[in-house]
Protein backbone atom coordinates (compact mmCIF):
# COMPACT_ATOMS: atom_id res chain seq x y z
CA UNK A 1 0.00 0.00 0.00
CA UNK A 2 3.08 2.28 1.02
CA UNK A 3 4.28 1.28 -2.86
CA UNK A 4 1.09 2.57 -4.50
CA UNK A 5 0.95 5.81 -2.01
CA UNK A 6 4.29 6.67 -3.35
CA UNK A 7 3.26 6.81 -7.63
CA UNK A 8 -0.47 8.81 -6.28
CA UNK A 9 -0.25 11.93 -4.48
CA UNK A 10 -3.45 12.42 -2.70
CA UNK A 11 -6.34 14.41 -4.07
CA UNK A 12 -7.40 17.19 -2.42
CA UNK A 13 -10.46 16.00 0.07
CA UNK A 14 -14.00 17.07 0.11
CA UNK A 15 -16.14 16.78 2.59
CA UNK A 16 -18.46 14.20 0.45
CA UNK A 17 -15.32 12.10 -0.05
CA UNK A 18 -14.20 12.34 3.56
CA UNK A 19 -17.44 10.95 4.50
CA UNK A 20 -17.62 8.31 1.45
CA UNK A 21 -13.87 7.25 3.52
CA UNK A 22 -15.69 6.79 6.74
CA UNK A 23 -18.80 4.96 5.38
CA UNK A 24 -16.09 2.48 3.41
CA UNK A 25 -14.65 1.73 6.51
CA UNK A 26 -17.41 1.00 9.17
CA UNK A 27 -18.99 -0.68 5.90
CA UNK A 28 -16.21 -3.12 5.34
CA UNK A 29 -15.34 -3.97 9.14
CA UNK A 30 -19.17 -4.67 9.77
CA UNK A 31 -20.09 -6.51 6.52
CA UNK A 32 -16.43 -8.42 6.41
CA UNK A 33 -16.35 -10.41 9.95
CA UNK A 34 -20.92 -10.67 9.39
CA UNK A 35 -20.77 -12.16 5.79
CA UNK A 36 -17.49 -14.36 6.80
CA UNK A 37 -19.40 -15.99 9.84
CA UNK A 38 -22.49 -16.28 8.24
CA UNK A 39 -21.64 -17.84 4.66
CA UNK A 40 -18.10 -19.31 5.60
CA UNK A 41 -14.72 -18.18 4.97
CA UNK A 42 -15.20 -19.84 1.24
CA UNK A 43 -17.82 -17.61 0.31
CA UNK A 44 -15.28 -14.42 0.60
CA UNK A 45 -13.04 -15.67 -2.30
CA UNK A 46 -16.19 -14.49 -4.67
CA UNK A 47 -14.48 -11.51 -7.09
CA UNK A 48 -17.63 -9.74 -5.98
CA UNK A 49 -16.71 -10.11 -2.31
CA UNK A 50 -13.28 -9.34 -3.08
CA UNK A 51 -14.17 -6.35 -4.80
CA UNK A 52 -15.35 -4.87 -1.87
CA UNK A 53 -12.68 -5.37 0.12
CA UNK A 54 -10.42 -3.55 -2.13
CA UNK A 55 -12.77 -1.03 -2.98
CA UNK A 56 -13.01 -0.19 0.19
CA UNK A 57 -9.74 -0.07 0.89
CA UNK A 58 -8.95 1.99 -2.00
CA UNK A 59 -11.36 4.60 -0.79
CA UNK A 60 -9.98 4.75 3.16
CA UNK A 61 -6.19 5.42 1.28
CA UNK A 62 -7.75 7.16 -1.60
CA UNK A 63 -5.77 5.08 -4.07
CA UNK A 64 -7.30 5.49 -7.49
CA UNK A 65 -5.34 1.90 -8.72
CA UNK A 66 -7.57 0.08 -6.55
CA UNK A 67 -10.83 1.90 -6.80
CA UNK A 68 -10.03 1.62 -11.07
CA UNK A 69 -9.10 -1.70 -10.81
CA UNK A 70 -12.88 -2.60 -9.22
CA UNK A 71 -14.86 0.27 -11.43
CA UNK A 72 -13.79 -2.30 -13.63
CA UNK A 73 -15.96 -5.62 -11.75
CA UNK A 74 -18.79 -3.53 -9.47
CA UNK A 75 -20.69 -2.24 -12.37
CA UNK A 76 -20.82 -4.82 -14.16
CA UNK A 77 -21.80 -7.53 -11.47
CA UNK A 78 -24.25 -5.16 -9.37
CA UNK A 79 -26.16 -4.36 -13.03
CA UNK A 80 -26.67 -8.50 -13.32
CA UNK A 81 -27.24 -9.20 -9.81
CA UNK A 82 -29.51 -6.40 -10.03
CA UNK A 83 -31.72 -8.00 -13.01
CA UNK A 84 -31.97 -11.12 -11.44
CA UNK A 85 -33.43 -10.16 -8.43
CA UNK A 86 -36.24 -7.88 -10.50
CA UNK A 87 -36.79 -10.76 -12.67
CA UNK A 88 -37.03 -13.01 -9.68
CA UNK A 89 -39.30 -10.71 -8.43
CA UNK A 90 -41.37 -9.68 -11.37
CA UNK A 91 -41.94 -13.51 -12.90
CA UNK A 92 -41.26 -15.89 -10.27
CA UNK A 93 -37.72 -16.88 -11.91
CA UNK A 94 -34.31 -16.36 -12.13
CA UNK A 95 -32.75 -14.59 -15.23
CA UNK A 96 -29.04 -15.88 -14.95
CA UNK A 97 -29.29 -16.81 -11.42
CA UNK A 98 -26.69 -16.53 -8.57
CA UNK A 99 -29.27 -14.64 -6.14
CA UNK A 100 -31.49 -17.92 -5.16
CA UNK A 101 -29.81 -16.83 -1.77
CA UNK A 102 -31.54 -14.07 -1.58
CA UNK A 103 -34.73 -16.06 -0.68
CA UNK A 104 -33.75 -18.45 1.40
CA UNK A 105 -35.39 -18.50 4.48
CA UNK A 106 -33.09 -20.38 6.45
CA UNK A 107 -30.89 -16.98 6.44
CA UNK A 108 -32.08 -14.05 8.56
CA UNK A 109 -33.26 -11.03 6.12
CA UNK A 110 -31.41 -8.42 7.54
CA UNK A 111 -28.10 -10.89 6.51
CA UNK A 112 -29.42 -11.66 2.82
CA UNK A 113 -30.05 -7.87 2.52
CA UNK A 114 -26.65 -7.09 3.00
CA UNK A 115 -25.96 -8.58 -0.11
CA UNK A 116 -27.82 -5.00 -1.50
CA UNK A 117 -24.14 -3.37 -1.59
CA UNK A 118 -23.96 -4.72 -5.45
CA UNK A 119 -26.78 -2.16 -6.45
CA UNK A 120 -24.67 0.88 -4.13
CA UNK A 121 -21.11 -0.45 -4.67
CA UNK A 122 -21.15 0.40 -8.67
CA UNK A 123 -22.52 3.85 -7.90
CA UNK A 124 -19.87 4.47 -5.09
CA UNK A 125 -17.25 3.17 -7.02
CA UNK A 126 -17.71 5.70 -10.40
CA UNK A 127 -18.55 8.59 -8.03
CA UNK A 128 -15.03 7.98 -6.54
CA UNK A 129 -13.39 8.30 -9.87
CA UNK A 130 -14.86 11.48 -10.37
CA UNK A 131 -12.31 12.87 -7.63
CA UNK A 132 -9.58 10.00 -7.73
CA UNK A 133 -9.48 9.93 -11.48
CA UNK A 134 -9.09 6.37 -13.37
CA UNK A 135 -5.93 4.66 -13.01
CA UNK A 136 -5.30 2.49 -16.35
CA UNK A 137 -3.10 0.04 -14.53
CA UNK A 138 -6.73 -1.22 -13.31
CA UNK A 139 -6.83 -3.62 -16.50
CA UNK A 140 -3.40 -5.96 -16.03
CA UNK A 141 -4.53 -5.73 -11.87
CA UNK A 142 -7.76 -6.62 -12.13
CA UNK A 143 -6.61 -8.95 -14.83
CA UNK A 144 -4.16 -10.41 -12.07
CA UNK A 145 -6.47 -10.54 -9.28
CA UNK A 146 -9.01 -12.60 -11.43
CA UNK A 147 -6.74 -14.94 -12.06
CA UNK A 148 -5.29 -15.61 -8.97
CA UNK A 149 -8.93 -16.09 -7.78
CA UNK A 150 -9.90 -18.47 -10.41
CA UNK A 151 -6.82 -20.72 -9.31
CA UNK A 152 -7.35 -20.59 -5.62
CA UNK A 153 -10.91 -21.30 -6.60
CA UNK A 154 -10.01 -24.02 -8.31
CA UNK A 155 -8.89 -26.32 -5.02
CA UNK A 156 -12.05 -25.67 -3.73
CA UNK A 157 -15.14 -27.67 -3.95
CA UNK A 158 -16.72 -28.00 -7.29
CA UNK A 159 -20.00 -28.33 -5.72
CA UNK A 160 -18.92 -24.39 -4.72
CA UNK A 161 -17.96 -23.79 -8.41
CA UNK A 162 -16.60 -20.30 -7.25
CA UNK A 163 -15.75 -17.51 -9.50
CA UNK A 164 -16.83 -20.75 -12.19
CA UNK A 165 -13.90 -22.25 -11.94
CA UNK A 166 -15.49 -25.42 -12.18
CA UNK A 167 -18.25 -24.89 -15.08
CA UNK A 168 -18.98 -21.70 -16.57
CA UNK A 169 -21.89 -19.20 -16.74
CA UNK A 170 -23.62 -20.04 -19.90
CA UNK A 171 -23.07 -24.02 -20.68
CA UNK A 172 -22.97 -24.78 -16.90
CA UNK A 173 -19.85 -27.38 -17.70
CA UNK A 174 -16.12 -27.99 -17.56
CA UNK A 175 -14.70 -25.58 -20.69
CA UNK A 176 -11.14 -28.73 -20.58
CA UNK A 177 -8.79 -29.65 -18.34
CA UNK A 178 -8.16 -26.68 -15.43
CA UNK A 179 -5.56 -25.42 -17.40
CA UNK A 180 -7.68 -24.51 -19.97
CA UNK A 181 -11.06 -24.34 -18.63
CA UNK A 182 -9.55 -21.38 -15.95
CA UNK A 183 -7.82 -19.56 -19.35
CA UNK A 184 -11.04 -19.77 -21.11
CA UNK A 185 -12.95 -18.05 -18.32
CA UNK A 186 -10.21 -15.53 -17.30
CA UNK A 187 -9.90 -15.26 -20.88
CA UNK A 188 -13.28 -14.48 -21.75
CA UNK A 189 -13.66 -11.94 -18.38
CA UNK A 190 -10.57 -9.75 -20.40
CA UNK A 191 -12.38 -9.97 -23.46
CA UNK A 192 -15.96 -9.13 -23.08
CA UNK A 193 -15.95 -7.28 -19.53
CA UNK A 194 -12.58 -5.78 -18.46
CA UNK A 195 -11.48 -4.70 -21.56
CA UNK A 196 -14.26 -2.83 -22.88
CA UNK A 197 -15.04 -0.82 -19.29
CA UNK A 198 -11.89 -0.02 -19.37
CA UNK A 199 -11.96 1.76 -22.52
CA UNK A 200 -15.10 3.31 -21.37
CA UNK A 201 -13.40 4.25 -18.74
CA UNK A 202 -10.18 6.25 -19.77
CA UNK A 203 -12.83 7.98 -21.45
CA UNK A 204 -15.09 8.86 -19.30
CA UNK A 205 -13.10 9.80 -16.89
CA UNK A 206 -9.85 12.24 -16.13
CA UNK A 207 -6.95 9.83 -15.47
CA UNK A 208 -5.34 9.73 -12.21
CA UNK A 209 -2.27 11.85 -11.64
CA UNK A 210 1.42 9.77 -13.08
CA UNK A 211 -0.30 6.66 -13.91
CA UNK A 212 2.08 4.45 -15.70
């Protein structure tokens, strides 16, 4: 962290961004230890869950790397998890699925409605690189990050099939071996999800100050 404080000098702080620092932190040190002892330390490994972590993080040190690198993840993932709980809602099923969870009563509702920071975390996120600026190192971190997931994923259960490490999204089977089937998906995350925010991105956006 000391590394990436050294490349960023700090932005000047507003008042709405010292506050947005605050929130981040009481946020992630009441969700982290509730959501770990409620779903299992296996459960945290998700990129989502991840994502918050560092987002988080990169908001209490004001680090523009690691709010980019998750501007990059959070919209994307709180705009589906988002449509399947409508469409859940609206017609009784699941668009894509992954929020069955969400109505299960064997979990308290106050616990399953935690899992609401996907619809604030996107918003939080772009706000933040209105005043951080976007870093375009996000793309080979995120990229990184991903990956490393997927492998630690990968000597999990497959029953868990985190981060799909196991079977992916659309088919719902093995892509190959784990070699390949993990390159396919990591792969396929560059391709179609990473890559093109990010060029949304450097455009939108004023880039952060001596990004490399």
């Amino acid at each position: 962290m000391a590394d990436l404080a050294s490349h960023e000098p700090m932005p000047t702080e507003t008042k709405s961004f010292a506050v947005a620092r605050w929130a981040a932190l009481i946020w992630v040190l009441t969700w982290f230890p509730l959501y770990t002892w409620s779903w299992g330390w296996r459960n945290m490994l998700h990129l989502c869950d991840v994502s918050v972590v560092l987002a988080c993080l990169g908001l209490w040190f004001r680090q523009s790397l690691l709010v980019s690198s998750q501007a990059l993840l959070a919209p994307l993932v709180g705009v589906i998890w988002s449509l399947d709980v409508f469409w859940r809602i609206v017609t009784g099923h699941h668009l894509v699925g992954g929020t069955e969870y969400m109505w299960d009563a064997r979990y308290a509702l106050w616990l399953r409605l935690l899992s609401c920071f996907h619809i604030v975390l996107p918003i939080v996120v772009l706000w933040a690189l209105q005043a951080l600026g976007y870093d375009p190192r996000a793309l080979p971190l995120q990229t990184a990050i991903t990956g490393l997931l997927l492998i630690v994923s990968r000597f999990l259960s497959p029953q868990l099939n985190i981060n799909y490490a196991f079977r992916d999204p659309l088919l719902h089977r093995p892509l190959g071996p784990a070699p390949e089937h993990l390159l396919v998906i990591l792969a396929g995350s560059v391709a179609f999800f990473f890559w093109p925010t990010h060029l949304l991105l450097v455009r939108a956006f004023p880039l952060a100050s001596r990004a490399e």
